[in-house]
Protein backbone atom coordinates (compact mmCIF):
# COMPACT_ATOMS: atom_id res chain seq x y z
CA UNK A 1 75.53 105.77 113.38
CA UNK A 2 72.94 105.82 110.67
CA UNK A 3 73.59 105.83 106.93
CA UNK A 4 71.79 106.19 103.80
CA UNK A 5 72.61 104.47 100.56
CA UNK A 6 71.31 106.26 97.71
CA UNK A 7 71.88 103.84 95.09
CA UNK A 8 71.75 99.81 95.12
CA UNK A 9 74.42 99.13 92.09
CA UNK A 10 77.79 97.97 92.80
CA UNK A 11 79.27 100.51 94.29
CA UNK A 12 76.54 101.22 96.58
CA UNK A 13 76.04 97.52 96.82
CA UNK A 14 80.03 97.55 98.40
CA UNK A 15 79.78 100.32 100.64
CA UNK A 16 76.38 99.17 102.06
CA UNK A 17 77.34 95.42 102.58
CA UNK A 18 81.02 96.37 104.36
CA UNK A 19 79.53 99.34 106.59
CA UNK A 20 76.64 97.03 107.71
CA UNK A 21 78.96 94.47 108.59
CA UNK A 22 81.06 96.44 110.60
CA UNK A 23 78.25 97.32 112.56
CA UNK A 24 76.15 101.05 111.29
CA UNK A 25 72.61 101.32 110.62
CA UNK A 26 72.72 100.87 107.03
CA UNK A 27 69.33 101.55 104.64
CA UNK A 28 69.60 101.34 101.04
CA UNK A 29 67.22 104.04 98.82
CA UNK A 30 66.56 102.23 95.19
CA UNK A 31 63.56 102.13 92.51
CA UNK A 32 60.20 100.63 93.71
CA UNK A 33 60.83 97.96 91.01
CA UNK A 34 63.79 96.53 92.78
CA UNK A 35 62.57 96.51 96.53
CA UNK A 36 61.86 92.69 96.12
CA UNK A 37 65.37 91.26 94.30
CA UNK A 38 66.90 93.13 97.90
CA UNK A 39 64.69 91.77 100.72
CA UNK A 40 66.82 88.72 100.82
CA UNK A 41 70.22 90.59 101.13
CA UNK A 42 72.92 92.15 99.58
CA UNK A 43 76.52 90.19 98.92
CA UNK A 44 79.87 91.41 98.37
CA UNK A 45 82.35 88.90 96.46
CA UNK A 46 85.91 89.04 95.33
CA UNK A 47 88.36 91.10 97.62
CA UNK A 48 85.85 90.67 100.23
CA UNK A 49 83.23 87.96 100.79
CA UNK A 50 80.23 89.39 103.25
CA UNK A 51 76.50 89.37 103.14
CA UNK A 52 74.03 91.35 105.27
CA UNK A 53 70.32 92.08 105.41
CA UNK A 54 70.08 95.53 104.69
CA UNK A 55 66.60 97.99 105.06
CA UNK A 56 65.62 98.97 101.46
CA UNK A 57 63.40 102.18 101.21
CA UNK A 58 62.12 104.14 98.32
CA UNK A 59 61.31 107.35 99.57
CA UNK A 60 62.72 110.34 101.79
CA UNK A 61 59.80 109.65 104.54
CA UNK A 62 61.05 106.01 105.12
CA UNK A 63 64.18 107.19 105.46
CA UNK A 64 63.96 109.70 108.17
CA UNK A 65 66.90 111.00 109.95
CA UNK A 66 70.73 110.03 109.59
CA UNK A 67 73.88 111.00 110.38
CA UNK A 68 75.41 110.72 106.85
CA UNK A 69 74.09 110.08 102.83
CA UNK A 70 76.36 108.64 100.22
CA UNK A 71 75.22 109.05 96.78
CA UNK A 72 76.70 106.38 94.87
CA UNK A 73 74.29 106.21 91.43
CA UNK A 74 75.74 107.58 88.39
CA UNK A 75 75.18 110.87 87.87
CA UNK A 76 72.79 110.61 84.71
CA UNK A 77 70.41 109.17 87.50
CA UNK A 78 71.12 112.14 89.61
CA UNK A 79 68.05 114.32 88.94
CA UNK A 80 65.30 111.27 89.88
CA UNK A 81 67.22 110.52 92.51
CA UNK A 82 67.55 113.77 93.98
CA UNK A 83 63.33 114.16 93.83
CA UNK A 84 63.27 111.24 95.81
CA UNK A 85 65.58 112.76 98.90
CA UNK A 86 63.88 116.04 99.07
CA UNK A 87 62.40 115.98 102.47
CA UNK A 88 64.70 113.75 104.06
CA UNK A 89 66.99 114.92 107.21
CA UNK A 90 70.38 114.69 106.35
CA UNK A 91 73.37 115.48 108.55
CA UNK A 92 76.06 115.45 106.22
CA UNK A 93 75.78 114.29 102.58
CA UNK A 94 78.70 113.14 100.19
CA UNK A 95 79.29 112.40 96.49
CA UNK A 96 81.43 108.95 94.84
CA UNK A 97 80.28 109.52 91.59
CA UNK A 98 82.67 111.24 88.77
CA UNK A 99 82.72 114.02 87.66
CA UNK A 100 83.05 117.71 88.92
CA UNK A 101 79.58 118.91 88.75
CA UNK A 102 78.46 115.53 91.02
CA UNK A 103 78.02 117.74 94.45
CA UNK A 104 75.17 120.05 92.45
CA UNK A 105 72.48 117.63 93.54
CA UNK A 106 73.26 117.69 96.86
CA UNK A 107 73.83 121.17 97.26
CA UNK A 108 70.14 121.90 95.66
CA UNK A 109 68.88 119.43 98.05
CA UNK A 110 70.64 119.70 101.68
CA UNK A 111 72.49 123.07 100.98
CA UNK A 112 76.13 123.57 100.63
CA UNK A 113 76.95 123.71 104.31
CA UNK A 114 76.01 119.87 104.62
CA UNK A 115 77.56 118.74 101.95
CA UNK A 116 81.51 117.22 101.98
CA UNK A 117 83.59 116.69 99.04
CA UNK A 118 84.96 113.17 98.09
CA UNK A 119 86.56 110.51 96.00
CA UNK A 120 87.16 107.09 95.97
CA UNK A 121 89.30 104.50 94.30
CA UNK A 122 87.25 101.67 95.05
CA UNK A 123 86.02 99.45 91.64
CA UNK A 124 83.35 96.92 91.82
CA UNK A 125 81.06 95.17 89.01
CA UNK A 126 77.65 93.89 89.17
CA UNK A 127 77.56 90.57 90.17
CA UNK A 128 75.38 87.59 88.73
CA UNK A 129 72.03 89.03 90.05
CA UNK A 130 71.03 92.25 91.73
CA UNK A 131 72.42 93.13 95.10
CA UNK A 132 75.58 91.39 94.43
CA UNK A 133 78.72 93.45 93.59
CA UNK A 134 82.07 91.55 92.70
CA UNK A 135 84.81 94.06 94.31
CA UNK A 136 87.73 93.77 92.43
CA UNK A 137 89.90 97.10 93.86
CA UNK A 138 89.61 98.68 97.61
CA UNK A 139 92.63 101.32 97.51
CA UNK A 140 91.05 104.47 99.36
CA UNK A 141 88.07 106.95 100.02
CA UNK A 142 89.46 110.34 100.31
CA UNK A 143 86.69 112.76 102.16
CA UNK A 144 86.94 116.29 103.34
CA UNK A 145 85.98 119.76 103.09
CA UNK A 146 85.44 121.31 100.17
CA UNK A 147 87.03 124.06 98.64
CA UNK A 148 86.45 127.48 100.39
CA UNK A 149 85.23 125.65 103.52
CA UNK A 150 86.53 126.47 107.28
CA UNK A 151 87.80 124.66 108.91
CA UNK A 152 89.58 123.05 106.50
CA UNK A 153 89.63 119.75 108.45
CA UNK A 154 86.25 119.07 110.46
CA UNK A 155 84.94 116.11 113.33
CA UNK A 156 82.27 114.56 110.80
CA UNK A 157 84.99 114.11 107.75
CA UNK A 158 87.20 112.21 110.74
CA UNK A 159 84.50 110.71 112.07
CA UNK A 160 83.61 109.12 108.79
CA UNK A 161 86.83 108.38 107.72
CA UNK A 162 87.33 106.17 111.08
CA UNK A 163 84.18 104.51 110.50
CA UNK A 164 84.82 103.82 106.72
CA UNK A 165 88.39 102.02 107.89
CA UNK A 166 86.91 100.18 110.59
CA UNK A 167 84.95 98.33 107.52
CA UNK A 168 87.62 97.57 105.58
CA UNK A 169 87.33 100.41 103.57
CA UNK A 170 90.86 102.34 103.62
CA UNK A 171 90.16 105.87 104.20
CA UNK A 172 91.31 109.35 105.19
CA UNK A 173 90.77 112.90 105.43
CA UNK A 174 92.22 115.61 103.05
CA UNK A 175 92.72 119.01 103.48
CA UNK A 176 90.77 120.06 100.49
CA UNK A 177 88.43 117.41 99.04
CA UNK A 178 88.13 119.60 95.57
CA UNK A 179 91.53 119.20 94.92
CA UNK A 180 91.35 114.98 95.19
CA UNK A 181 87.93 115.29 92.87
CA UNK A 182 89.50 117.12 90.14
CA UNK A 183 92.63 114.77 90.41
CA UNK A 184 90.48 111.85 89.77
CA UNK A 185 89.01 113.02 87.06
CA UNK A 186 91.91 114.30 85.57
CA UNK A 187 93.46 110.63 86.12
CA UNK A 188 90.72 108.77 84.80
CA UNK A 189 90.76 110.30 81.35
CA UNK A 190 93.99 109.68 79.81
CA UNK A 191 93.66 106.12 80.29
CA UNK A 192 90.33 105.58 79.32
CA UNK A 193 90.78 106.97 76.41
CA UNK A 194 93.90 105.39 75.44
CA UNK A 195 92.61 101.88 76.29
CA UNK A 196 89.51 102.59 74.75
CA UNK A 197 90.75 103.67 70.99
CA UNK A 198 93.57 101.04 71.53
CA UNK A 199 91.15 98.39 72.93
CA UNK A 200 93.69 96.73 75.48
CA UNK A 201 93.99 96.76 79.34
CA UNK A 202 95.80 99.32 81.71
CA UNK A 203 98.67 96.74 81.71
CA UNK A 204 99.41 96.09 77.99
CA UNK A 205 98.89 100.27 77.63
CA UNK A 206 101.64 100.45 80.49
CA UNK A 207 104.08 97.87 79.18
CA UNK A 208 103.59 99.10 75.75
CA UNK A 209 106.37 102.08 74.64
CA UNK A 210 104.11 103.96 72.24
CA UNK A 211 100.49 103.91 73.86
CA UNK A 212 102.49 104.47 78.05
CA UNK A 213 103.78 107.54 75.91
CA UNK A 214 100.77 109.00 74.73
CA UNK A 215 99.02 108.30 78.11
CA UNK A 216 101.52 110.35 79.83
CA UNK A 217 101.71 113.11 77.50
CA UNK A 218 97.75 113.38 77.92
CA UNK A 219 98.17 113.01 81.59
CA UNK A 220 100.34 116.13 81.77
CA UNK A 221 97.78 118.02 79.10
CA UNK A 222 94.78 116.95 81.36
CA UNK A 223 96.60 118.14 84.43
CA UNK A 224 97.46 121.16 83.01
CA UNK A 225 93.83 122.20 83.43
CA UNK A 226 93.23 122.08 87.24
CA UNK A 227 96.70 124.37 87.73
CA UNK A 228 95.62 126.82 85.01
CA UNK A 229 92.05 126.81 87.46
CA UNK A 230 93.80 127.20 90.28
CA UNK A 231 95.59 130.75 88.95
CA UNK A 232 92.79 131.72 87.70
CA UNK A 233 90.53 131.62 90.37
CA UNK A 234 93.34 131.96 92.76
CA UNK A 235 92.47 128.92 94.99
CA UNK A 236 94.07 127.55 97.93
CA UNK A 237 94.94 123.88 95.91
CA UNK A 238 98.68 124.57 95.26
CA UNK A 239 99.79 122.91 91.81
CA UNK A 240 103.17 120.93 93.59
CA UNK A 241 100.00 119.01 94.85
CA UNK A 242 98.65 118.11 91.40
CA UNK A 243 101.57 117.29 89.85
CA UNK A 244 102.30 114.96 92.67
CA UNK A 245 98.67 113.04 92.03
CA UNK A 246 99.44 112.59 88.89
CA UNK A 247 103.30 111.16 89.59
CA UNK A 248 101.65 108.72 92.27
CA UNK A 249 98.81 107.61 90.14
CA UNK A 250 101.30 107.16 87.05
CA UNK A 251 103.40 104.91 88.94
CA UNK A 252 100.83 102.74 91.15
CA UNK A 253 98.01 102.14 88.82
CA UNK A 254 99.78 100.69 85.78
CA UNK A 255 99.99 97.11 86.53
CA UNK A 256 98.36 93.96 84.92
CA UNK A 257 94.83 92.88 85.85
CA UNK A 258 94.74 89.18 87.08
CA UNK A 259 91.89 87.67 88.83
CA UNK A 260 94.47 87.39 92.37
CA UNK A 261 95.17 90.26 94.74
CA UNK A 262 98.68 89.59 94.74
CA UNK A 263 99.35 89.74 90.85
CA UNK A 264 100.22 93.79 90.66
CA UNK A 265 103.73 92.40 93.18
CA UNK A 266 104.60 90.38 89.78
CA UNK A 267 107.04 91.26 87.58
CA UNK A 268 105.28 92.73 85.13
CA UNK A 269 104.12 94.83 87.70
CA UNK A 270 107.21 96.34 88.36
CA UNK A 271 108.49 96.18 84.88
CA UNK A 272 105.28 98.26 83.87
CA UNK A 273 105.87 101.22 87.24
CA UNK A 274 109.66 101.09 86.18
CA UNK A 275 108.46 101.88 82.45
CA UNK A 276 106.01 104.89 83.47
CA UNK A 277 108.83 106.21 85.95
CA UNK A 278 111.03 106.69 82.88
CA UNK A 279 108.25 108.57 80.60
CA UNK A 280 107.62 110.52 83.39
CA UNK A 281 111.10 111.98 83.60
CA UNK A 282 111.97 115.01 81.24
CA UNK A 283 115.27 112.96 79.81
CA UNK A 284 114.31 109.12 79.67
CA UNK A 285 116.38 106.40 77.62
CA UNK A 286 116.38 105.79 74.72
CA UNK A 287 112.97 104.32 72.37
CA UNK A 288 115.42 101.33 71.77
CA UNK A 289 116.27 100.68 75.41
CA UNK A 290 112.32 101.15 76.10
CA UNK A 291 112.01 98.45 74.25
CA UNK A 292 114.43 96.20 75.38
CA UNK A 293 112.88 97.37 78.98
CA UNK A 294 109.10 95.64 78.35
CA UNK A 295 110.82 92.86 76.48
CA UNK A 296 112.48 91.41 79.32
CA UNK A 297 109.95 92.55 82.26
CA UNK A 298 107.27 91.31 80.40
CA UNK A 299 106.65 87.42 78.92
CA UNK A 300 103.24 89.00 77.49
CA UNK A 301 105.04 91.03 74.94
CA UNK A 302 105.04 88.60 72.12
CA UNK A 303 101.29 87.74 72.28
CA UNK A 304 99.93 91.83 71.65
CA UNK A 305 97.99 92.17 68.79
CA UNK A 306 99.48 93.88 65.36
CA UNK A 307 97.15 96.97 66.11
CA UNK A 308 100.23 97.95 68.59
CA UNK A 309 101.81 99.24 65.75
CA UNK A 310 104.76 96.77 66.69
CA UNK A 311 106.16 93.97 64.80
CA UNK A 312 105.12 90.57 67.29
């Protein structure tokens, strides 16, 4: 099985390294002007530790035929990528970048019939020198048809989805990809934008009364988009579905970062899910017993900053 890598950062870097390992024909597609830092390999550190010597290419006539693309650049880099691919035979072609307008690209280039929808939880950063990627989460890689696609389940999303878990990559199919795209985007933004104005992590947002508030009243705002989509255009994606994304994510994201795999099992951990479960019911306790909740399920609470809003 023969895969294509459109993108050497560190998420491309991850996906490259792990598939390699576990045995596909793996060739990365990058600039001209980083051809050399690659010859020597590409490493994956943190959650995983592998290296492999991977083919680097820089154009669609070194690349030839394959079974399946992954575009994995960001999506301001879409257009010079996508120059670069024209020409190249493609079975199937997929998206991991953000966004809802990602799978334009690679509809222009391959048509719509070859393209798949998907999504992936998967966070890596650039490591100490190109063609290094620190992997710091691996939760899943969601892949399927998109929507207004039959069948709605197909042999090349299972197929990929059984070759993605066989390197370590948890994965599985979904019965409509477009519905998993829009709830990741729709999950990513309430949090970013809390943490960003509020400058702190996921895990003092979460453990923090006020700021989890505000990120799940924007949660339900953001996810009120999608539903009011799906009536409108009278889709398939059902909005039970939506709202149960956003319960899931809610209540399984929200825990402190730590530089182990095992720290989200702490207790702040659970003190942090048990705080989002209560915002996300219609009748919670009390701002007082809130309060007395992330006091004693977290030691942290005492060292947040003043810009909380909360006396230390």
């Amino acid at each position: 099985m023969r895969f294509v890598i459109a993108g050497a950062g560190a998420l491309g870097t991850v996906y490259a390294v792990l598939l390699a390992q576990a045995g596909a024909d793996v060739c990365v597609l990058t600039r001209p002007s980083r051809v050399e830092a690659l010859r020597g390999g590409m490493r994956v550190r943190g959650l995983r530790e592998e290296t492999a010597k991977i083919k680097v290419v820089t154009s669609a006539a070194e690349i030839g035929t394959a079974e399946y693309l992954i575009l994995t650049t960001k999506v301001g880099d879409s257009a010079a990528i996508a120059e670069t691919l024209r020409g190249a035979d493609i079975e199937t072609a997929l998206s991991l970048q953000n966004g809802l307008a990602k799978n334009d690209t690679l509809d222009d280039i391959f048509g719509p019939e070859r393209v798949i929808g998907a999504a992936c939880a998967v966070v890596a950063g650039q490591g100490m020198v190109y063609g290094e990627a620190v992997l710091t989460m691996n939760r899943a890689t969601w892949i399927g048809e998109r929507a207004g696609a039959w069948p709605r389940s197909s042999a090349r999303t299972a197929r990929l989805a059984a070759l993605f878990r066989a390197a370590g990559l948890p994965s599985w199919t979904v019965a409509d990809a477009t519905a998993v795209e829009w709830y990741k985007l729709c999950a990513l933004l309430p949090g970013s934008l809390v943490t960003a104005l509020a400058r702190c992590t996921y895990s003092e947002m979460a453990l923090h009364p006020y700021l989890a508030q505000q990120f799940v009243v924007l949660m339900r705002e953001v996810f009120a988009i999608p539903q009011a989509h799906i009536w409108h255009n009278n889709l398939s994606c059902s909005c039970a579905r939506y709202l149960q994304f956003h319960k899931h994510w809610a209540c399984s994201v929200m825990t402190p970062r730590s530089s182990t795999p095992q720290a989200h099992h702490g207790r702040s951990g659970r003190g942090s899910q048990r705080l989002m479960k209560w915002h996300l019911r219609d009748s919670g306790p009390s701002a007082k017993r809130r309060l007395r909740l992330v006091k004693r399920c977290s030691p942290q609470w005492c060292r947040m900053s003043s810009r909380d809003g909360e006396p230390r």
